[in-house]
N, C-alpha and C. Protein backbone atom coordinates (compact mmCIF):
# COMPACT_ATOMS: atom_id res chain seq x y z
N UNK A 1 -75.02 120.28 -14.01
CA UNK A 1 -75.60 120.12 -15.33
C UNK A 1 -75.95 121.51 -15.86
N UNK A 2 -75.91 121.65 -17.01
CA UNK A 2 -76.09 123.14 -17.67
C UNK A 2 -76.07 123.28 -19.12
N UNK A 3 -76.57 123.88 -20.19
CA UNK A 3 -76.59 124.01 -21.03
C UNK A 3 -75.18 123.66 -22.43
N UNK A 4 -73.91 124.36 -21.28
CA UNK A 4 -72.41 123.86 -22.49
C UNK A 4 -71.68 122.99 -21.69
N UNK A 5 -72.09 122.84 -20.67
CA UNK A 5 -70.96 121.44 -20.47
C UNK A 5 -72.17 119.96 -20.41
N UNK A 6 -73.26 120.11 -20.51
CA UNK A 6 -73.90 118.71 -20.52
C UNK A 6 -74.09 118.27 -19.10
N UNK A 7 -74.17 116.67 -18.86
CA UNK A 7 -73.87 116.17 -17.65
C UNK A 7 -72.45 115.94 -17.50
N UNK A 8 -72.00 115.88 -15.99
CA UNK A 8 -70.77 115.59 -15.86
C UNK A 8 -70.63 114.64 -15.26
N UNK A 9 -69.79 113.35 -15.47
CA UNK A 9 -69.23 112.44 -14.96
C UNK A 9 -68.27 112.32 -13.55
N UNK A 10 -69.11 111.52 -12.76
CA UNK A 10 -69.27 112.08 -11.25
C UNK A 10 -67.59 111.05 -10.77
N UNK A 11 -67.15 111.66 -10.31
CA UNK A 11 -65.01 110.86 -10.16
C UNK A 11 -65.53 109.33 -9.82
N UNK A 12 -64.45 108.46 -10.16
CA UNK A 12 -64.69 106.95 -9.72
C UNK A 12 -64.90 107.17 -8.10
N UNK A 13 -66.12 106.21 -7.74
CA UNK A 13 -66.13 106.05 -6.54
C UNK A 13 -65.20 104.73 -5.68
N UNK A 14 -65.00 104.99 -4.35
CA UNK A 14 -63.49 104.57 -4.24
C UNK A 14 -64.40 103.86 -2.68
N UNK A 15 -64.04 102.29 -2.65
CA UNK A 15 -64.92 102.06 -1.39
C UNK A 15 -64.02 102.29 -0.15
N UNK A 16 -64.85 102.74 1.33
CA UNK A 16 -64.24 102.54 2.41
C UNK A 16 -63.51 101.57 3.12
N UNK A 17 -62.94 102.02 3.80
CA UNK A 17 -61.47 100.72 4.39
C UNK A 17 -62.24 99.45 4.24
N UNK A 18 -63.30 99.10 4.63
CA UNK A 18 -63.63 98.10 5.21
C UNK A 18 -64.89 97.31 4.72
N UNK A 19 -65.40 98.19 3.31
CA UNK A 19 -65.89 97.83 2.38
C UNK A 19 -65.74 96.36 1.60
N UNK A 20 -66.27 95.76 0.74
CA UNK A 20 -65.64 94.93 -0.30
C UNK A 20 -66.93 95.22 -1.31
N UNK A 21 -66.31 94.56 -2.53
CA UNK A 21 -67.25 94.73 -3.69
C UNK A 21 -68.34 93.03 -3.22
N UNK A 22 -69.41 92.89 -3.82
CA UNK A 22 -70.50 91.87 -4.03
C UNK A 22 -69.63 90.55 -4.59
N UNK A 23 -70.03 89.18 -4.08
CA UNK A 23 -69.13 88.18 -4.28
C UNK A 23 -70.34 87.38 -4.37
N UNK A 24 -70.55 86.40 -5.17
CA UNK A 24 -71.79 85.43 -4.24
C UNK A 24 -71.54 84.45 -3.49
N UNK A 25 -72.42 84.06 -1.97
CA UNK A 25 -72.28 83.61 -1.25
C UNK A 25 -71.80 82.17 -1.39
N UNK A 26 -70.75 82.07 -0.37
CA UNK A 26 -70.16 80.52 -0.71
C UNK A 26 -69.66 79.82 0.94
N UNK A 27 -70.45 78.56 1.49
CA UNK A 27 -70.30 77.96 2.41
C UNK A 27 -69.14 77.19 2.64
N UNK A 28 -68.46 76.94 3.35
CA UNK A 28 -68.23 75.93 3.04
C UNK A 28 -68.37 74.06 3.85
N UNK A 29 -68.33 72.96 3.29
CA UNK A 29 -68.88 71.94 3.17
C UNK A 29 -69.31 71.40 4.45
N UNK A 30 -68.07 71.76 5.47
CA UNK A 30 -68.38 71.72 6.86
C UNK A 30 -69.29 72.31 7.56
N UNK A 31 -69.23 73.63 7.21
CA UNK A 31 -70.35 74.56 7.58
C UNK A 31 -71.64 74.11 6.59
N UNK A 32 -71.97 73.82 5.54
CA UNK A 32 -73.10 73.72 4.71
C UNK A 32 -74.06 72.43 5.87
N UNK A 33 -73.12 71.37 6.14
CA UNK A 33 -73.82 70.50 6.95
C UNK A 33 -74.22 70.56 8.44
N UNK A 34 -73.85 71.66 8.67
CA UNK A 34 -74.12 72.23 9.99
C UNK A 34 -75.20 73.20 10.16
N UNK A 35 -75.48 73.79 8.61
CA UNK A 35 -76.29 74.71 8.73
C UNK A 35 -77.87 73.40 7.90
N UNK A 36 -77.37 72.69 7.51
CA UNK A 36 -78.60 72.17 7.03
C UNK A 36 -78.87 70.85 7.79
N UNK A 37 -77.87 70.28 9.42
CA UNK A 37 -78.63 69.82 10.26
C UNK A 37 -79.64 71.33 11.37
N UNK A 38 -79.02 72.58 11.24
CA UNK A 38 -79.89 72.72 12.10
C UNK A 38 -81.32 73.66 11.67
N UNK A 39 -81.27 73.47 10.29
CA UNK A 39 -81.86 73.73 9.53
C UNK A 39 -83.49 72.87 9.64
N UNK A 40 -83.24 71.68 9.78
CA UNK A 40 -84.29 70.39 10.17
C UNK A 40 -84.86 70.63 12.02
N UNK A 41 -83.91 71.18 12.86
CA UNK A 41 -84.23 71.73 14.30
C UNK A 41 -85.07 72.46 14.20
N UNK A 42 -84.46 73.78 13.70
CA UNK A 42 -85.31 75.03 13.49
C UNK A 42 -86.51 74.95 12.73
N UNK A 43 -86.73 74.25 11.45
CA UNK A 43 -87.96 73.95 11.15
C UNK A 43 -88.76 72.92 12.23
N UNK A 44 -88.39 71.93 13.14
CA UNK A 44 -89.61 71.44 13.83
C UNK A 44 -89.83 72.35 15.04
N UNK A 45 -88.94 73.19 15.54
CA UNK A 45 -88.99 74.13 17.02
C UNK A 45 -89.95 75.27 16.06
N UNK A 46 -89.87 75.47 15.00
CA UNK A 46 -90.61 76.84 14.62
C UNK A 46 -92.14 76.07 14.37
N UNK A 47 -92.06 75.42 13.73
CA UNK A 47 -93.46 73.93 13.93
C UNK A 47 -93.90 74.09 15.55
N UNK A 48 -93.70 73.45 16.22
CA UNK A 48 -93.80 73.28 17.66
C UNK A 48 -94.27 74.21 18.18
N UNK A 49 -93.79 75.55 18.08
CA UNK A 49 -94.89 77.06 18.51
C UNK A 49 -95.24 77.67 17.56
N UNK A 50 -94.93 77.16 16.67
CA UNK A 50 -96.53 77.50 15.16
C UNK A 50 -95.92 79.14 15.22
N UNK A 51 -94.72 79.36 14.96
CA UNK A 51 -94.45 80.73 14.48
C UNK A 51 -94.57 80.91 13.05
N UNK A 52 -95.17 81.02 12.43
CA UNK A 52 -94.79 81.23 10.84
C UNK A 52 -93.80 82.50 10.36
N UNK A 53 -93.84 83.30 11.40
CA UNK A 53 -92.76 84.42 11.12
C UNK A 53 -91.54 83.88 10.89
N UNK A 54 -91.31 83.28 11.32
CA UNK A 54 -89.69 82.40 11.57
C UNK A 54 -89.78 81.98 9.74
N UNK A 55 -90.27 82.13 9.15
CA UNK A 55 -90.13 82.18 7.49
C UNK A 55 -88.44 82.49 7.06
N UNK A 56 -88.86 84.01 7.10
CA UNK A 56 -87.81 84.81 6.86
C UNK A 56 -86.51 84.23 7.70
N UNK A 57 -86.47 83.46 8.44
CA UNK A 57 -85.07 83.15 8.87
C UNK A 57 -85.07 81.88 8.79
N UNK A 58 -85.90 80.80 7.89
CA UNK A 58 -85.64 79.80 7.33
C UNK A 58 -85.31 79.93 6.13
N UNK A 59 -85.55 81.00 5.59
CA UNK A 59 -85.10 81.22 3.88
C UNK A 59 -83.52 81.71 3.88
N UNK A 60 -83.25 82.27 4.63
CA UNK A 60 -81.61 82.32 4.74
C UNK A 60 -80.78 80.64 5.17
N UNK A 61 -81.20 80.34 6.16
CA UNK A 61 -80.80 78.78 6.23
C UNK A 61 -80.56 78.06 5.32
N UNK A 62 -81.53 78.53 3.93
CA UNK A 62 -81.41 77.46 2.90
C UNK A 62 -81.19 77.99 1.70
N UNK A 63 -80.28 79.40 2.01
CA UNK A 63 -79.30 79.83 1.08
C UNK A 63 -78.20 79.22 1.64
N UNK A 64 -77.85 79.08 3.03
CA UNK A 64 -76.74 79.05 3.19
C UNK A 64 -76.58 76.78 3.62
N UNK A 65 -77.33 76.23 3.02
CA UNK A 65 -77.60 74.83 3.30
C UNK A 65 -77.64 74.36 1.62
């Protein structure tokens, strides 16, 4: 950046091999019912020793349920 050329426009960024761009998440139907029977497990086993931490990995369950 500098006084006569302004800002400069930084080259297209180009992703790595193994990269992908953002998609939103999509189950599918077989898997959706698999993840939302064990979805009902994991909530009474996380019940059962009264973890409340186990939050955070019930809230993914029921993105993906």
């Amino acid at each position: 950046i500098d006084y006569e050329t302004g800002i400069i426009c930084p080259p297209d960024f180009k992703l790595g091999r193994w990269e992908r761009q953002s998609i939103p998440l999509r189950v599918s139907e077989h898997y959706e019912n698999l993840f939302t029977e064990f979805k009902v497990y994991f909530e009474q086993e996380m019940d059962a020793i009264g973890d409340d931490t186990l939050e955070q990995e019930l809230e993914i369950l029921e993105k993906l349920d």
